[in-house]
C-alpha atoms as a PDB file:
ATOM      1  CA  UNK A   1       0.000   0.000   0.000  1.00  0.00           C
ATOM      2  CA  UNK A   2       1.332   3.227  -0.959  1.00  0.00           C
ATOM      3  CA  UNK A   3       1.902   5.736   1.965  1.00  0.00           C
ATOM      4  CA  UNK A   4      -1.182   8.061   3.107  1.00  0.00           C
ATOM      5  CA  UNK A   5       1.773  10.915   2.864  1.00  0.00           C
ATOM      6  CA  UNK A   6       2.096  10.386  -1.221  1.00  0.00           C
ATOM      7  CA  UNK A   7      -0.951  12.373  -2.521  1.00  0.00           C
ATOM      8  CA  UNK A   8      -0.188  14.937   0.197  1.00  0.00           C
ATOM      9  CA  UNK A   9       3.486  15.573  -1.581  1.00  0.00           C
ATOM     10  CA  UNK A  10       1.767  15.342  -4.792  1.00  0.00           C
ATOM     11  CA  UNK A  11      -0.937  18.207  -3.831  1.00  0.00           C
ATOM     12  CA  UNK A  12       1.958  20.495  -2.713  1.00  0.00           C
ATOM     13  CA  UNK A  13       3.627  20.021  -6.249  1.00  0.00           C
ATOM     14  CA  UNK A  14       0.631  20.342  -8.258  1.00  0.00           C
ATOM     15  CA  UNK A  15       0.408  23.603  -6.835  1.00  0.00           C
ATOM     16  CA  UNK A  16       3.731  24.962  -7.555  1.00  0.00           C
ATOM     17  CA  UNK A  17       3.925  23.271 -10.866  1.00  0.00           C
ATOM     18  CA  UNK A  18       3.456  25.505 -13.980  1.00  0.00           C
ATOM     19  CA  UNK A  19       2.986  23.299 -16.823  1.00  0.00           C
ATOM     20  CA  UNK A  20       3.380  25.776 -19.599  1.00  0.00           C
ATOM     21  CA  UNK A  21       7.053  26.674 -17.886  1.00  0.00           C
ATOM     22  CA  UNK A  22       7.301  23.122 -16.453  1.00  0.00           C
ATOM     23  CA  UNK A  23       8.902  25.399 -13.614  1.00  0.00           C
ATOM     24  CA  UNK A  24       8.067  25.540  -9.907  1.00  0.00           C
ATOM     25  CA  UNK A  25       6.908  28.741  -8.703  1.00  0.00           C
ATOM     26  CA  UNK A  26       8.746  27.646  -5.155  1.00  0.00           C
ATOM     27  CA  UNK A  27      10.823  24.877  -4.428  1.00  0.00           C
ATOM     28  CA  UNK A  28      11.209  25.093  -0.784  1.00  0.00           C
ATOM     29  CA  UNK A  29       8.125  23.724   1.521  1.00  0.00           C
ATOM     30  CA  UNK A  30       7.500  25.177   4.573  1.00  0.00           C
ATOM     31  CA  UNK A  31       5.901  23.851   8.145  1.00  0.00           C
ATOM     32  CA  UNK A  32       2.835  25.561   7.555  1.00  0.00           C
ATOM     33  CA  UNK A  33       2.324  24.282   3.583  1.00  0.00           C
ATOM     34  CA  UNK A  34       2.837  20.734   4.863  1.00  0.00           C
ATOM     35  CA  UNK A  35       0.069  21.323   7.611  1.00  0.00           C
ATOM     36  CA  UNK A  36      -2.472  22.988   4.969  1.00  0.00           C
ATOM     37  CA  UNK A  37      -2.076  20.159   2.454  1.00  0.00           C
ATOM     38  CA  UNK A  38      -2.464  17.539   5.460  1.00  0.00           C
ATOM     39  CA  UNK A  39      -5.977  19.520   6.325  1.00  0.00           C
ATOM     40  CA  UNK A  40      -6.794  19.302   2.710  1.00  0.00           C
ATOM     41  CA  UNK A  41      -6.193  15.787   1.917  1.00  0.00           C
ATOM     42  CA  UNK A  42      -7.950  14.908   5.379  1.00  0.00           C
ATOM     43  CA  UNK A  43     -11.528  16.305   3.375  1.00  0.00           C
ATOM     44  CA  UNK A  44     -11.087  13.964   1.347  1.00  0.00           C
ATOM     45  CA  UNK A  45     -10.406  10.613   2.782  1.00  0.00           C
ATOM     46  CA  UNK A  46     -11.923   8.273   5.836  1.00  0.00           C
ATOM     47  CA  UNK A  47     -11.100   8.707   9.263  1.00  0.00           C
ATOM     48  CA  UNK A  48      -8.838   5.993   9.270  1.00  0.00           C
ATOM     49  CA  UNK A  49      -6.813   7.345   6.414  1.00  0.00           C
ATOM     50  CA  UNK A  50      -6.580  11.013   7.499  1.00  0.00           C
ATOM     51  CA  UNK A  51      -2.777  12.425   8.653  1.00  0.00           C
ATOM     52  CA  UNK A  52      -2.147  14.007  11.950  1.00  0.00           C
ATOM     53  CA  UNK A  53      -0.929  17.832  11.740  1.00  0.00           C
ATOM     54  CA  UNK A  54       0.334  17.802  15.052  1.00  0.00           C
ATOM     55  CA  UNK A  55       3.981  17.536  14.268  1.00  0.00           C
ATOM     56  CA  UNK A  56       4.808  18.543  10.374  1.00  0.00           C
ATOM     57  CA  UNK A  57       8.376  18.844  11.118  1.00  0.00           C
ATOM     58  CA  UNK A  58       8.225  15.021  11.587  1.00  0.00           C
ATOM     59  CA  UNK A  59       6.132  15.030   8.112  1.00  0.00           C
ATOM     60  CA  UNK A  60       9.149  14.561   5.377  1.00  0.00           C
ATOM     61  CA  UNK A  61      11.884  13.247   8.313  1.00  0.00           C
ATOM     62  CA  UNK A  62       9.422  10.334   8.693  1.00  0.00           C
ATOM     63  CA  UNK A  63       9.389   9.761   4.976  1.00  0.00           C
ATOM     64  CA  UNK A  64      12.905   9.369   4.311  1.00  0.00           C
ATOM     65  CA  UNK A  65      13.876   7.398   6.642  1.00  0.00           C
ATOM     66  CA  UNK A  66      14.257   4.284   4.961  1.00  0.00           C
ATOM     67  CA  UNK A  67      15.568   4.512   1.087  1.00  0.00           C
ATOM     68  CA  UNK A  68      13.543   2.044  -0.213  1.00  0.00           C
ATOM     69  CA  UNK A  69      10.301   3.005   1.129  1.00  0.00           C
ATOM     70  CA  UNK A  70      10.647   6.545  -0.161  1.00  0.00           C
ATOM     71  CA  UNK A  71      11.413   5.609  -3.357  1.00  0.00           C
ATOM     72  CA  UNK A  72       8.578   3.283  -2.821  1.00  0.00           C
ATOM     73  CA  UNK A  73       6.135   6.170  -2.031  1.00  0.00           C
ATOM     74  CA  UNK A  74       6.986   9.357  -4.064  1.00  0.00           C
ATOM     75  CA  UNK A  75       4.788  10.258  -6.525  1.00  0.00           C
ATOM     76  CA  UNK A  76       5.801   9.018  -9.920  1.00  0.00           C
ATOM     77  CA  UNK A  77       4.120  12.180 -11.518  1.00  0.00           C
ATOM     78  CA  UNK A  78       6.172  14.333  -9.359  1.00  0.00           C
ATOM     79  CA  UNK A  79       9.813  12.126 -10.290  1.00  0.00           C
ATOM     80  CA  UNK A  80       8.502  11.702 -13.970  1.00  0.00           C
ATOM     81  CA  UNK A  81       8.583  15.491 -13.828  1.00  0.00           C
ATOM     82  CA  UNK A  82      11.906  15.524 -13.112  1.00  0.00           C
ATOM     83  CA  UNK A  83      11.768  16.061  -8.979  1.00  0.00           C
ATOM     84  CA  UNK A  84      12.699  14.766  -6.253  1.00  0.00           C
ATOM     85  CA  UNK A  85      13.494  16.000  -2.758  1.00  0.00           C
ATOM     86  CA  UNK A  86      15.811  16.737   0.354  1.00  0.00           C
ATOM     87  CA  UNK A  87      14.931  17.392   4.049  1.00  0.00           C
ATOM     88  CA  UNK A  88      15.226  21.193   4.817  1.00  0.00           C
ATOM     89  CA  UNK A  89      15.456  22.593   8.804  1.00  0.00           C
ATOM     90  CA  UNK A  90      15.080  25.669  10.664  1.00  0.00           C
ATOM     91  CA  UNK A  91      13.671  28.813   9.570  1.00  0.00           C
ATOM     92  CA  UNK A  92       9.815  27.013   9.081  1.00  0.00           C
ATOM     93  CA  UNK A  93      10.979  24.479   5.940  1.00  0.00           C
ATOM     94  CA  UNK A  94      10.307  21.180   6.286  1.00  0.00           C
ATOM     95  CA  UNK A  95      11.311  19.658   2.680  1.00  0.00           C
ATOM     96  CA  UNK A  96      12.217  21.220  -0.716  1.00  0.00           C
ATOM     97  CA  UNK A  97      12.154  19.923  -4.545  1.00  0.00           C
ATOM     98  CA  UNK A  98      15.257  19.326  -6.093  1.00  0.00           C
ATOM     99  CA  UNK A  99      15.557  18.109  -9.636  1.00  0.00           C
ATOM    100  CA  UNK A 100      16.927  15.134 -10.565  1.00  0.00           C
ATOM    101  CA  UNK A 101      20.226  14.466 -12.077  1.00  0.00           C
ATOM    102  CA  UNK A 102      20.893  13.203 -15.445  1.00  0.00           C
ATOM    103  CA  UNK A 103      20.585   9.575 -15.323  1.00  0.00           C
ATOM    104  CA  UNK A 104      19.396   9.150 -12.000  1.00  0.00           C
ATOM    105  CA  UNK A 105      16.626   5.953 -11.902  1.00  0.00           C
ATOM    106  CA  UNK A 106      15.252   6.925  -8.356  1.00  0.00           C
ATOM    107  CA  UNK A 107      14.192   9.686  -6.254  1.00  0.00           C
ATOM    108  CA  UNK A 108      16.631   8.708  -3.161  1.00  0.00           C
ATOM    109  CA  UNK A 109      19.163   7.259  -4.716  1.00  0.00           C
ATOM    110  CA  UNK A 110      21.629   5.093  -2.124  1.00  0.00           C
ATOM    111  CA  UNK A 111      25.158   7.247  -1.302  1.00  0.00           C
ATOM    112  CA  UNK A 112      25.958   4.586   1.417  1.00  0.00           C
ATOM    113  CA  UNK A 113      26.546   1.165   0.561  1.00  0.00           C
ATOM    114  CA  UNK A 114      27.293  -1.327   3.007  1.00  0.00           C
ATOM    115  CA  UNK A 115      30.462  -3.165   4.481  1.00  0.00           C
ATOM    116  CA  UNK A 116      31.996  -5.326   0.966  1.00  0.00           C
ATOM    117  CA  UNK A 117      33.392  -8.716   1.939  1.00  0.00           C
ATOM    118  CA  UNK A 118      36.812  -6.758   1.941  1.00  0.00           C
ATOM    119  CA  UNK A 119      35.868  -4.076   3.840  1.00  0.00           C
ATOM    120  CA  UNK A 120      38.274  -3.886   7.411  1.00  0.00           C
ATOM    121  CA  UNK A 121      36.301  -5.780  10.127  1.00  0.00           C
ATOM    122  CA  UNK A 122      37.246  -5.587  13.934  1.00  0.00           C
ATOM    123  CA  UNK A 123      36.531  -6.624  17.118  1.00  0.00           C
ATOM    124  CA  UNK A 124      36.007  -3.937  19.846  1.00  0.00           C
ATOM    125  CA  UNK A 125      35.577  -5.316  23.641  1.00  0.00           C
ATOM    126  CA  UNK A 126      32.071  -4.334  25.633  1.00  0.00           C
ATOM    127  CA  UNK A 127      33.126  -6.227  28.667  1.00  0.00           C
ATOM    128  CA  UNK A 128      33.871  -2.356  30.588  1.00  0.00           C
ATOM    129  CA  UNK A 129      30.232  -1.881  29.849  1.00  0.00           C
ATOM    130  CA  UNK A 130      28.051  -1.818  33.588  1.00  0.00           C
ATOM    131  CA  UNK A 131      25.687  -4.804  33.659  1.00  0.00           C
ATOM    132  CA  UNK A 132      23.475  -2.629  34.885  1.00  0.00           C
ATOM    133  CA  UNK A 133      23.158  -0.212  31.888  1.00  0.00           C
ATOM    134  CA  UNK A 134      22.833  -3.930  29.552  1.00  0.00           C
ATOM    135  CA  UNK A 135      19.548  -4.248  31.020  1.00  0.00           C
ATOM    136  CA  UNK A 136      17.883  -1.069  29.558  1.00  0.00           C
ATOM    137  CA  UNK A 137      19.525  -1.829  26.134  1.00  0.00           C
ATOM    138  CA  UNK A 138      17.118  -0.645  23.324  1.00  0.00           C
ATOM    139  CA  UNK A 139      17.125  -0.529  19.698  1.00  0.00           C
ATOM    140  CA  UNK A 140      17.148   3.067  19.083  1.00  0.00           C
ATOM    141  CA  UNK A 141      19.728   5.843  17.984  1.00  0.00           C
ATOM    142  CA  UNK A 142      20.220   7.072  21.977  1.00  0.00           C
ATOM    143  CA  UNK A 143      21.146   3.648  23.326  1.00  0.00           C
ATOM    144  CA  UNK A 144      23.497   3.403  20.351  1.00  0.00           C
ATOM    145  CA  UNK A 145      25.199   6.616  20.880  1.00  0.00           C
ATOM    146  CA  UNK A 146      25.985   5.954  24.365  1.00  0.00           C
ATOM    147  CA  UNK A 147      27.270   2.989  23.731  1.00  0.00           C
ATOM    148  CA  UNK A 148      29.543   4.171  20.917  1.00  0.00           C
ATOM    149  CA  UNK A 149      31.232   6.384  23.500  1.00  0.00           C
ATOM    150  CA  UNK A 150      31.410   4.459  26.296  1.00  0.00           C
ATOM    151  CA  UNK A 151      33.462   1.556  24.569  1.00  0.00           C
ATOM    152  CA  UNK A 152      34.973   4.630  22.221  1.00  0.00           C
ATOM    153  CA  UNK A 153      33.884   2.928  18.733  1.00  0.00           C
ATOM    154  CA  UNK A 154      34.751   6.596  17.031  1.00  0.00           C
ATOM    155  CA  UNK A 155      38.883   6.558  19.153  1.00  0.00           C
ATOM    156  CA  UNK A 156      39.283   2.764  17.644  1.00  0.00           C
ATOM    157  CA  UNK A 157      38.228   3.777  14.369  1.00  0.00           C
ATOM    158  CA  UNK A 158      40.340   6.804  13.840  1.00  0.00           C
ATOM    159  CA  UNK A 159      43.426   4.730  15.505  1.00  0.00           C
ATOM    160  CA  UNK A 160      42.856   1.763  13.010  1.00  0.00           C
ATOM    161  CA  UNK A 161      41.242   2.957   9.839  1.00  0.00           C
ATOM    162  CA  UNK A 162      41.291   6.526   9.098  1.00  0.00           C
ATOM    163  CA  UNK A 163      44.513   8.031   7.448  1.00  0.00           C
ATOM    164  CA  UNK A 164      44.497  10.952   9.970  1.00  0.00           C
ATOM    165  CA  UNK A 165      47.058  11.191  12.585  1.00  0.00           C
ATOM    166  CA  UNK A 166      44.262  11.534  15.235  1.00  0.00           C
ATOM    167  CA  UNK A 167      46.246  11.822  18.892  1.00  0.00           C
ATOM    168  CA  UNK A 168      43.672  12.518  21.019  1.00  0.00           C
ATOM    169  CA  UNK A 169      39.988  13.130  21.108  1.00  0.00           C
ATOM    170  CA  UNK A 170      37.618  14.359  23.552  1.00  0.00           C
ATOM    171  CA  UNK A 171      33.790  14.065  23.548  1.00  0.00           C
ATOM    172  CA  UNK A 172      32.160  17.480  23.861  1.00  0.00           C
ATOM    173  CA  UNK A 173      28.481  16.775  23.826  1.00  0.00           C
ATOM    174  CA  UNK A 174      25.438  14.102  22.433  1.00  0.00           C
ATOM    175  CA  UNK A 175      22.098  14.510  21.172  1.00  0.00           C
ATOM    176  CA  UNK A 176      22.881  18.229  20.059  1.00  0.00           C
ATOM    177  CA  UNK A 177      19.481  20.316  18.856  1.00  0.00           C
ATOM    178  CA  UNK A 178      20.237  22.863  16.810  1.00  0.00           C
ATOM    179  CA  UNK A 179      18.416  25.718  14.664  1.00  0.00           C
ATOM    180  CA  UNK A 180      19.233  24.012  11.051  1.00  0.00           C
ATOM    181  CA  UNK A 181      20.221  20.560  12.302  1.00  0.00           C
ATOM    182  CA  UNK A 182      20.380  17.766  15.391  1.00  0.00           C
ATOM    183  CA  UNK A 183      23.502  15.983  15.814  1.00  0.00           C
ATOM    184  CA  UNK A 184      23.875  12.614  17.777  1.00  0.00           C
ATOM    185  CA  UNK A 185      27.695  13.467  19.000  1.00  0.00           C
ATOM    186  CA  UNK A 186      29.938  15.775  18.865  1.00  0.00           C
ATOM    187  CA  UNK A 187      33.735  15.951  19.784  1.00  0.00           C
ATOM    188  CA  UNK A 188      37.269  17.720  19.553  1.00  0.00           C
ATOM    189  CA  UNK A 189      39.695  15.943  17.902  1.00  0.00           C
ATOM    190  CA  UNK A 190      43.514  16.906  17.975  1.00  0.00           C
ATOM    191  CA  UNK A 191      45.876  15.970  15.054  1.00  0.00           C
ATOM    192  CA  UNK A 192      49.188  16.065  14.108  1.00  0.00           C
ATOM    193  CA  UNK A 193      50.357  17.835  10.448  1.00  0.00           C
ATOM    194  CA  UNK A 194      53.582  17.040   9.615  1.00  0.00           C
ATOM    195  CA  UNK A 195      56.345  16.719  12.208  1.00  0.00           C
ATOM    196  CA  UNK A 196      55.597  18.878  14.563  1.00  0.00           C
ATOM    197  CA  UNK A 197      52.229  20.906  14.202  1.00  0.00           C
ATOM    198  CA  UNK A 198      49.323  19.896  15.754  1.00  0.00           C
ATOM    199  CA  UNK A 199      45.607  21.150  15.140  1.00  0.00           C
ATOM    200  CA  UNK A 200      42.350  20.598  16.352  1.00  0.00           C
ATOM    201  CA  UNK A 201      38.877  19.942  14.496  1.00  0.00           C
ATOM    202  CA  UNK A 202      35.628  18.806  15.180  1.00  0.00           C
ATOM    203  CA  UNK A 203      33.859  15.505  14.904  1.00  0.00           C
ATOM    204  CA  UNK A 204      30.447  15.029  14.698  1.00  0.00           C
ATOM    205  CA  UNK A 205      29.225  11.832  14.284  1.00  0.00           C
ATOM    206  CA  UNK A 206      25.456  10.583  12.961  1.00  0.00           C
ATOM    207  CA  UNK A 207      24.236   7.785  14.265  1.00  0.00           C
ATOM    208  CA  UNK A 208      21.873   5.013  12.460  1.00  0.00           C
ATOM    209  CA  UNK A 209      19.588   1.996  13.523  1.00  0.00           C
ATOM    210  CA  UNK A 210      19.671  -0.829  11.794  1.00  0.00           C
ATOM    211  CA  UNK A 211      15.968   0.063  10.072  1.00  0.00           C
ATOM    212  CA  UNK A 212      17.429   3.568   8.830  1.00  0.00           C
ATOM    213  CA  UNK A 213      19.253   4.510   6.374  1.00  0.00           C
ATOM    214  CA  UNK A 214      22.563   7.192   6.407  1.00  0.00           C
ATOM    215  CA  UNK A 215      21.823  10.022   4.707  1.00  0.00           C
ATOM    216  CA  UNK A 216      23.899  12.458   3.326  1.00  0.00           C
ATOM    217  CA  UNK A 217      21.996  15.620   2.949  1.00  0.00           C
ATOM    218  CA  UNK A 218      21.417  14.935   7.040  1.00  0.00           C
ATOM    219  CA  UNK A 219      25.259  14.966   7.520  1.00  0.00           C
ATOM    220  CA  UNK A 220      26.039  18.040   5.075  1.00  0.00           C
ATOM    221  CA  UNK A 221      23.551  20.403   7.217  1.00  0.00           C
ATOM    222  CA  UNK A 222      25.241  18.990  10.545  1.00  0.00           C
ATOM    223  CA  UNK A 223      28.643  20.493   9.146  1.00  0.00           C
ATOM    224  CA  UNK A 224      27.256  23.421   8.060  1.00  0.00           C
ATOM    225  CA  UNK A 225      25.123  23.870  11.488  1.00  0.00           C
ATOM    226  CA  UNK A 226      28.489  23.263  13.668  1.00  0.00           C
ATOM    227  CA  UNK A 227      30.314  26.099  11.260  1.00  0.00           C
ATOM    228  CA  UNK A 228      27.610  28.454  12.194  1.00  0.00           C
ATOM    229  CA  UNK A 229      28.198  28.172  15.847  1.00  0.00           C
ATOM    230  CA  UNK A 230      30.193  30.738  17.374  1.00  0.00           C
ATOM    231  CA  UNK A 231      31.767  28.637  20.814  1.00  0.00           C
ATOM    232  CA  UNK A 232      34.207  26.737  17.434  1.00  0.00           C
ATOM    233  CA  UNK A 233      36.778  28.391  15.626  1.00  0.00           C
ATOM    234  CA  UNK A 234      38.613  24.821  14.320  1.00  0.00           C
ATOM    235  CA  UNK A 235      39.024  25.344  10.920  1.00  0.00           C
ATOM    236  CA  UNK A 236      37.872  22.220   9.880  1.00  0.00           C
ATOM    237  CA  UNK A 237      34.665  19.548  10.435  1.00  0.00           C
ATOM    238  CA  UNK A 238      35.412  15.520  10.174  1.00  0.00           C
ATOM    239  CA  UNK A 239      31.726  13.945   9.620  1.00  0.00           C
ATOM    240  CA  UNK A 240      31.244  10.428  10.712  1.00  0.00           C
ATOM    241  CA  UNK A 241      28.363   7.784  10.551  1.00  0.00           C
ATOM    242  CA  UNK A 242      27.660   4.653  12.081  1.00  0.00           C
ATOM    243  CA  UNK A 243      24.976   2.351  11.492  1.00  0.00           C
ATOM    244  CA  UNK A 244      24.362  -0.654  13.027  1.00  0.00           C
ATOM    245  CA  UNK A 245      24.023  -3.594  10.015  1.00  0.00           C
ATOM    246  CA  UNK A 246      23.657  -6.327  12.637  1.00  0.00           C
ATOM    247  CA  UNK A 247      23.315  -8.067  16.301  1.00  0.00           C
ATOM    248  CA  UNK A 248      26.011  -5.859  18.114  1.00  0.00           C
ATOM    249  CA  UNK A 249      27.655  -5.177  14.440  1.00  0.00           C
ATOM    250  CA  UNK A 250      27.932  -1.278  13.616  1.00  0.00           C
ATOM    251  CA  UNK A 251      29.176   0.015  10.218  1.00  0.00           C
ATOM    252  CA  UNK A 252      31.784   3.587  10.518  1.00  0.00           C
ATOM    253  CA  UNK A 253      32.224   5.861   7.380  1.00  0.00           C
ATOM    254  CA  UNK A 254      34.088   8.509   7.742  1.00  0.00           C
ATOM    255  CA  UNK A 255      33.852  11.293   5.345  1.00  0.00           C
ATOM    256  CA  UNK A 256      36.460  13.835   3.543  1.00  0.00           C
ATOM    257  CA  UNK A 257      37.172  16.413   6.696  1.00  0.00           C
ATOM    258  CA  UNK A 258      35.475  19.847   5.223  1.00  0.00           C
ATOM    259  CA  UNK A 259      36.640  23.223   5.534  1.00  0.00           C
ATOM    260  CA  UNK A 260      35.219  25.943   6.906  1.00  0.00           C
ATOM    261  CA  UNK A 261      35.842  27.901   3.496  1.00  0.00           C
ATOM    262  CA  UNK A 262      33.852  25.377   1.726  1.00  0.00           C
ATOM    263  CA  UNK A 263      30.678  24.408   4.258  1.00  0.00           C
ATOM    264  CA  UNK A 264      28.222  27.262   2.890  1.00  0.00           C
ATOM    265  CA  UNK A 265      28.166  25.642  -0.491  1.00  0.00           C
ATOM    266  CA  UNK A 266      28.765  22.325   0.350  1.00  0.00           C
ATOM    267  CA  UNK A 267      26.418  19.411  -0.919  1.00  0.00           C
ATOM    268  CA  UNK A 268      27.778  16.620  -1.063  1.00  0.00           C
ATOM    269  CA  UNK A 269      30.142  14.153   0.764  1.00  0.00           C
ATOM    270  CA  UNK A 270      33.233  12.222  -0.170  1.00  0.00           C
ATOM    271  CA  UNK A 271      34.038   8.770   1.419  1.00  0.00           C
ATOM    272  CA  UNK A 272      37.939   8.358   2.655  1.00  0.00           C
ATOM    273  CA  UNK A 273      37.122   5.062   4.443  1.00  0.00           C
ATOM    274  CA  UNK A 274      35.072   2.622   5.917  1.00  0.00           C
ATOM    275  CA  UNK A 275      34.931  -0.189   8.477  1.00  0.00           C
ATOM    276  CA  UNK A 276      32.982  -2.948  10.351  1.00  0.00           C
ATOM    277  CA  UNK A 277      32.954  -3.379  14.413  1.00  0.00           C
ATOM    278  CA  UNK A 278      31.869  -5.970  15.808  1.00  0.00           C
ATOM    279  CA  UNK A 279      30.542  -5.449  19.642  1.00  0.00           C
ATOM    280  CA  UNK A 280      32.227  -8.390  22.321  1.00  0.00           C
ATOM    281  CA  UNK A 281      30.448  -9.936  24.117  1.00  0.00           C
ATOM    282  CA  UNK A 282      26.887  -8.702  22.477  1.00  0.00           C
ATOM    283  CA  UNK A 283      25.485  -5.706  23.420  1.00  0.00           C
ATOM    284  CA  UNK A 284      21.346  -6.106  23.514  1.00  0.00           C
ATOM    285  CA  UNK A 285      19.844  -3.895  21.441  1.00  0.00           C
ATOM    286  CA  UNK A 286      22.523  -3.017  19.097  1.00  0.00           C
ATOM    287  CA  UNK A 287      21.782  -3.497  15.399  1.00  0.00           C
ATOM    288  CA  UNK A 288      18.049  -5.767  16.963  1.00  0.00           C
END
């Protein structure tokens, strides 16, 4: 069954779509737009079908969270129009229309594969973890963050995998709401260039259940949100996901560290490496 959301997206094109231009009049979608279409749509349908306008913010967040069900649900008028669409925060947006790029077969095309057969795989220890906190273990992004830092799953990764001389690195903060983005983790890493000079930069790191999928555009507006913060002057942001891809199995990319010269027009990410971690003994929740 298609998702009660589709016709909803497709009302909000429809009405920026000029078919003697094929143009939109607007491409961006704001908070209130999503809530208006939602009351409109709701005429129309059973009670059992109608959408909630309690939280639009959630509206388009909700909708992309797995890859295969967006493409799945958006409306093929809308992507045989040439349109698809990425998540937008802060100042009122919700969502905005992009179009597609030459070639492209789906709306949401997939920028993350998985771990290859030959991609590194470790083993990282989660005997230090208290059997107490083991009992509350849940499936969802919180339980996974915390326990990313407490057995320091980012440290092993940047000791054994990235090409960065990484000498020390210090978690600053999780769960981080800002205007234009939320970001799971944050910390202050301290490398050393060349022979002698060290420098510091920040981390922030995106973490993914097992039912989600990374997404890029997510990532991009977390280095452009930390940028825009005044308490960091480091020239440079290191992005970092992890998913986890199994029982107490999480997957780490790290990204191309980004300048701060080049965050306002950034939009997309580059991959420098990846690697598999495997949680010993299992961790409940992790990856379930």
């Amino acid at each position: 069954m298609p998702s009660e959301k589709t016709p909803v997206i497709e009302m909000l094109f429809d009405k920026r779509w000029n078919p003697k231009s094929k143009a939109l009049s607007c491409r961006l979608v704001t908070l209130e737009d999503v809530s208006q279409a939602i009351d409109a749509y709701n005429l129309t349908v059973s009670d059992e079908r109608k959408l909630s306008t309690r939280n639009p913010a959630n509206f388009f967040k909700d909708f992309i969270r797995q890859r295969k069900a967006a493409n799945r649900n958006w409306p093929k008028s809308v992507f045989s129009k040439g349109y698809a669409a990425r998540q937008r925060t802060g100042n009122n947006a919700c969502f905005e229309f992009i179009p597609v790029t030459t070639g492209q077969i789906e709306p949401f095309p997939e920028h993350i594969n998985g771990p290859t057969p030959s991609a590194p795989r470790h083993q990282i220890e989660s005997a230090s973890l208290p059997l107490a906190s083991r009992r509350l273990g849940r499936a969802d992004e919180p339980w996974l963050v915390q326990v990313l830092i407490r057995l320091r799953v980012i440290e092993t990764h940047l000791a054994l995998a990235s090409n960065r001389q990484i000498l020390h690195l210090d978690h600053l903060q999780m769960n981080v709401k800002l205007r234009k983005a939320e970001i799971d983790a944050i910390f202050l890493a301290t490398e050393q260039v060349g022979d002698k000079t060290l420098q510091e930069l920040i981390v922030c790191c995106e973490a993914k259940g097992r039912k989600d999928d990374i997404l890029t555009d997510q990532i991009v507006r977390q280095v452009q949100a930390i940028f825009d913060l005044s308490e960091f002057s480091q020239p440079y942001v290191l992005p970092i996901a992890v998913k986890a891809i199994a029982p107490s199995e999480v997957y780490v990319v790290e990204f191309d560290a980004v300048p701060c010269e080049d965050a306002a027009t950034l939009d997309v990410l580059t991959v420098n490496n990846t690697a598999d971690y495997v949680l010993t003994p299992a961790v409940p929740g992790i990856g379930e």
